[in-house]
N, C-alpha and C. Protein backbone atom coordinates (compact mmCIF):
# COMPACT_ATOMS: atom_id res chain seq x y z
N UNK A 1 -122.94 -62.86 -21.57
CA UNK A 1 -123.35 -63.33 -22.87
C UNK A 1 -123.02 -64.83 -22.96
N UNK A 2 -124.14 -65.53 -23.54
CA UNK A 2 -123.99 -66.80 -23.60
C UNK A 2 -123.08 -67.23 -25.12
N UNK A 3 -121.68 -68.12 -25.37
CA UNK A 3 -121.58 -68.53 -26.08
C UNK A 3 -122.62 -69.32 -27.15
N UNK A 4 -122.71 -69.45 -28.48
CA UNK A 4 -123.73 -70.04 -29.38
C UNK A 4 -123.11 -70.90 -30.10
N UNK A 5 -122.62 -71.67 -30.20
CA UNK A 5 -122.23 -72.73 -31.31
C UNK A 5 -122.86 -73.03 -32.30
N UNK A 6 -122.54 -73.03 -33.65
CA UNK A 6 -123.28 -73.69 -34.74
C UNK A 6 -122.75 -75.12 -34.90
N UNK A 7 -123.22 -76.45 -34.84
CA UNK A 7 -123.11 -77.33 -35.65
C UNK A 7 -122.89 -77.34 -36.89
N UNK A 8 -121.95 -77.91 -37.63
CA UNK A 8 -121.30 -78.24 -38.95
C UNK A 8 -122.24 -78.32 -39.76
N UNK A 9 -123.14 -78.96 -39.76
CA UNK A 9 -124.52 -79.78 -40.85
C UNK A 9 -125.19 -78.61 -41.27
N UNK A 10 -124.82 -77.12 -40.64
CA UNK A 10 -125.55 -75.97 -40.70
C UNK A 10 -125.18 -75.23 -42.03
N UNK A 11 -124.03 -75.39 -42.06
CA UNK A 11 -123.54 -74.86 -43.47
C UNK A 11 -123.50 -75.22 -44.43
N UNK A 12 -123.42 -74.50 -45.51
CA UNK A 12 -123.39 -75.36 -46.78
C UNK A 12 -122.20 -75.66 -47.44
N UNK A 13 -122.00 -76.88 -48.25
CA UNK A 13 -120.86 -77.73 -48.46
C UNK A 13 -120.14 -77.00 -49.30
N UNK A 14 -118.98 -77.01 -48.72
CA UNK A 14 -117.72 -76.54 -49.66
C UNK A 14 -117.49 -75.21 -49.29
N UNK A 15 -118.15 -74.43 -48.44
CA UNK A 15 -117.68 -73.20 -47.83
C UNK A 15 -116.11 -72.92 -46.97
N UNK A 16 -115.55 -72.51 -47.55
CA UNK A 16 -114.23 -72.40 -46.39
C UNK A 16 -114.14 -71.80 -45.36
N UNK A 17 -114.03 -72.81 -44.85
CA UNK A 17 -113.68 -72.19 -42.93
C UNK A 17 -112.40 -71.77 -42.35
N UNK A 18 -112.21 -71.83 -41.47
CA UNK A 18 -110.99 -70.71 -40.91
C UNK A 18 -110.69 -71.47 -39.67
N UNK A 19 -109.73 -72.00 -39.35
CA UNK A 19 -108.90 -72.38 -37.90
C UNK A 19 -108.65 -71.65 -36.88
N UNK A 20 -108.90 -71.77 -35.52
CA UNK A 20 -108.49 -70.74 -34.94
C UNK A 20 -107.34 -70.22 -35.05
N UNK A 21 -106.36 -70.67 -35.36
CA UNK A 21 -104.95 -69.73 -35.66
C UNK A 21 -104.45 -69.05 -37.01
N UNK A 22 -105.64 -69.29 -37.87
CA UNK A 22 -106.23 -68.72 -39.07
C UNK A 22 -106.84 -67.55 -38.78
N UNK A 23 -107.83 -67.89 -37.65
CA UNK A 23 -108.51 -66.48 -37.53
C UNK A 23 -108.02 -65.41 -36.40
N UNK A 24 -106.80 -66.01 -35.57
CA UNK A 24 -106.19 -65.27 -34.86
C UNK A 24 -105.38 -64.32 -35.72
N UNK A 25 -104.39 -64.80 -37.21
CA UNK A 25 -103.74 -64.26 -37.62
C UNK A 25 -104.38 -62.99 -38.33
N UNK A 26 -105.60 -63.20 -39.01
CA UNK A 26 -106.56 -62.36 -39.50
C UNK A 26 -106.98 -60.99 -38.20
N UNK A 27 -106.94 -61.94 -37.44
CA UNK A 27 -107.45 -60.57 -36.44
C UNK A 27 -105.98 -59.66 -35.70
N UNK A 28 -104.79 -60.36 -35.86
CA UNK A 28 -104.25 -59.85 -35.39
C UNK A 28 -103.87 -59.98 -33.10
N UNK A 29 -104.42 -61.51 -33.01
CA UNK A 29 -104.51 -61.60 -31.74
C UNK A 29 -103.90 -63.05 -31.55
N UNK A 30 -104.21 -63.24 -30.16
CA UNK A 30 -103.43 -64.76 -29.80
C UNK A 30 -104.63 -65.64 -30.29
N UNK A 31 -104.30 -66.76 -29.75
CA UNK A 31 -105.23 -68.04 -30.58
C UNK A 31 -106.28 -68.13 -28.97
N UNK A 32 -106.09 -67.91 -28.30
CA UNK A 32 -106.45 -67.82 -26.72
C UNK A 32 -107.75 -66.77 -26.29
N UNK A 33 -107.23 -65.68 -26.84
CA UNK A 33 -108.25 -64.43 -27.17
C UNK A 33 -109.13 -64.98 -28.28
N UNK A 34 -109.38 -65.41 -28.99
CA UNK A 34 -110.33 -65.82 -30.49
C UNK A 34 -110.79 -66.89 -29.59
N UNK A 35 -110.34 -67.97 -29.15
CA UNK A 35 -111.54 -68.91 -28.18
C UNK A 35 -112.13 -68.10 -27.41
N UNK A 36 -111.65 -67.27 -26.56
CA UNK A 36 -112.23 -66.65 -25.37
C UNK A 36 -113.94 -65.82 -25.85
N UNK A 37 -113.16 -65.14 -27.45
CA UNK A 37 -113.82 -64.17 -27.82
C UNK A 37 -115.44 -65.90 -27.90
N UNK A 38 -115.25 -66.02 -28.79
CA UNK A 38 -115.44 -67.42 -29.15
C UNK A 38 -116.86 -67.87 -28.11
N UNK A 39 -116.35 -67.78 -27.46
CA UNK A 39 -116.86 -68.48 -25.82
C UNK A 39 -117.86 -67.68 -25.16
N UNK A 40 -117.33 -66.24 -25.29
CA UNK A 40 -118.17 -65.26 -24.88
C UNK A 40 -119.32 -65.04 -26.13
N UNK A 41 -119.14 -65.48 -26.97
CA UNK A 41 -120.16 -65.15 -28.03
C UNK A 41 -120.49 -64.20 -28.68
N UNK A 42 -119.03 -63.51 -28.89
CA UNK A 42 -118.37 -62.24 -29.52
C UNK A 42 -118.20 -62.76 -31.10
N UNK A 43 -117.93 -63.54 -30.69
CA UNK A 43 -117.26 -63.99 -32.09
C UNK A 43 -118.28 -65.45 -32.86
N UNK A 44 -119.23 -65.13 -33.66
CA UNK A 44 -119.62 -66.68 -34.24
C UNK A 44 -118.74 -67.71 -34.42
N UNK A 45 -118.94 -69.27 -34.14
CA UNK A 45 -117.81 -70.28 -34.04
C UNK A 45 -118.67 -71.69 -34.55
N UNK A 46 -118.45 -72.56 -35.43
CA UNK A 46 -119.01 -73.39 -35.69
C UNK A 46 -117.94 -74.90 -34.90
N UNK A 47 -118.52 -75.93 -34.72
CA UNK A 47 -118.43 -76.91 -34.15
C UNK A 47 -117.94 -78.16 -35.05
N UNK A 48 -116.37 -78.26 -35.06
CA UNK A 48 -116.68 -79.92 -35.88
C UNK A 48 -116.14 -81.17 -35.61
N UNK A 49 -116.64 -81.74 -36.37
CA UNK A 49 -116.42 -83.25 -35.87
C UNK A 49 -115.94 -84.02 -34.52
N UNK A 50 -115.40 -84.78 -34.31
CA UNK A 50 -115.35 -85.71 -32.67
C UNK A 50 -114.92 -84.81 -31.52
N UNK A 51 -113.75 -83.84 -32.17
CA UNK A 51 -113.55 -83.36 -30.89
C UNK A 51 -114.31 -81.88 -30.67
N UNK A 52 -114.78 -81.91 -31.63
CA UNK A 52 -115.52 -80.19 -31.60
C UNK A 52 -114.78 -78.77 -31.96
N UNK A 53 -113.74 -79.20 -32.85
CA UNK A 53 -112.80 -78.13 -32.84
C UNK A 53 -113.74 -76.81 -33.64
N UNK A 54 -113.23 -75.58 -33.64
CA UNK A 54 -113.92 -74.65 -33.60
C UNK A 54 -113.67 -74.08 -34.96
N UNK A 55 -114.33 -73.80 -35.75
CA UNK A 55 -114.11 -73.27 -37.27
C UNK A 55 -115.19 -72.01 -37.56
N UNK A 56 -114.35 -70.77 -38.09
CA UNK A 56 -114.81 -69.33 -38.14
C UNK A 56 -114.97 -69.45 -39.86
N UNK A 57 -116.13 -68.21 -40.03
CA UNK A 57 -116.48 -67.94 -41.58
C UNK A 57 -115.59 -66.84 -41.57
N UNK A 58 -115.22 -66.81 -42.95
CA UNK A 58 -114.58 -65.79 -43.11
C UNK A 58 -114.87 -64.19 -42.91
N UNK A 59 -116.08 -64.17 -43.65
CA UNK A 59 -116.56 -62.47 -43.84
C UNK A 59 -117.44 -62.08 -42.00
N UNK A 60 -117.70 -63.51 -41.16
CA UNK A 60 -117.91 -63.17 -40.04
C UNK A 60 -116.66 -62.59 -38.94
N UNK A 61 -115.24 -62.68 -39.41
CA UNK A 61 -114.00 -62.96 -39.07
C UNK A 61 -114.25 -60.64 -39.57
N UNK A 62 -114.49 -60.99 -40.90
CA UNK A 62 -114.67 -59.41 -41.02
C UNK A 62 -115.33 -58.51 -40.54
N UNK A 63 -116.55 -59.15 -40.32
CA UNK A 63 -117.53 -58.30 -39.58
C UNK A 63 -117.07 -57.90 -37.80
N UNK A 64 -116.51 -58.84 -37.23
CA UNK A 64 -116.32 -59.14 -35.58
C UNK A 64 -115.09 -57.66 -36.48
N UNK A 65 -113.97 -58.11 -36.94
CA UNK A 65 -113.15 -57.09 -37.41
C UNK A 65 -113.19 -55.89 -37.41
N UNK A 66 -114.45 -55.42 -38.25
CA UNK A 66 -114.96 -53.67 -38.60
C UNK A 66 -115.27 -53.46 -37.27
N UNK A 67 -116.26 -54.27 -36.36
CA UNK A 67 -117.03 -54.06 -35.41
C UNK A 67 -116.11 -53.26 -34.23
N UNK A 68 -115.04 -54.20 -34.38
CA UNK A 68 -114.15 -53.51 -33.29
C UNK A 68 -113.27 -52.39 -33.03
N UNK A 69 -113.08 -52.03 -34.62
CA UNK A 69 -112.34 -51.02 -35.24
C UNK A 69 -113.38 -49.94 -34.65
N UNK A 70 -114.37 -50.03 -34.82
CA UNK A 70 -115.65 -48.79 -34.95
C UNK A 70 -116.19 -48.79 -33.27
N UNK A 71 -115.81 -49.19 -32.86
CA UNK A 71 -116.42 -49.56 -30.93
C UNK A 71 -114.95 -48.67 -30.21
């Protein structure tokens, strides 16, 4: 599976995003596993600014969540 990145400009303003060690704590995993997941394109990941750091939606953070519970 190919990772997908969204660019920042994609969303709409003022939505809160999630850090990877935001969304590690939510999931209950390392910060290592959530890139990986991330990477593999398990997990939606948006893209920001210079260095590209990686920022998760929340209710997508839920969905990857249920998904795994139920698999």
């Amino acid at each position: 599976m190919v990772a997908i990145h969204q660019p920042a400009e994609f969303l709409p303003i003022g939505l809160k995003m999630l850090t990877v060690s935001e969304a590690a704590n939510l999931l209950g995993a390392h910060i290592n596993s959530v890139r990986r997941w991330a990477d593999m394109g398990l997990l939606p990941s948006y893209r920001i600014g210079l260095r590209g750091d990686r920022r998760f939606r929340p209710e997508e953070i839920s969905s990857f969540l249920t998904s795994q519970r139920q698999g």
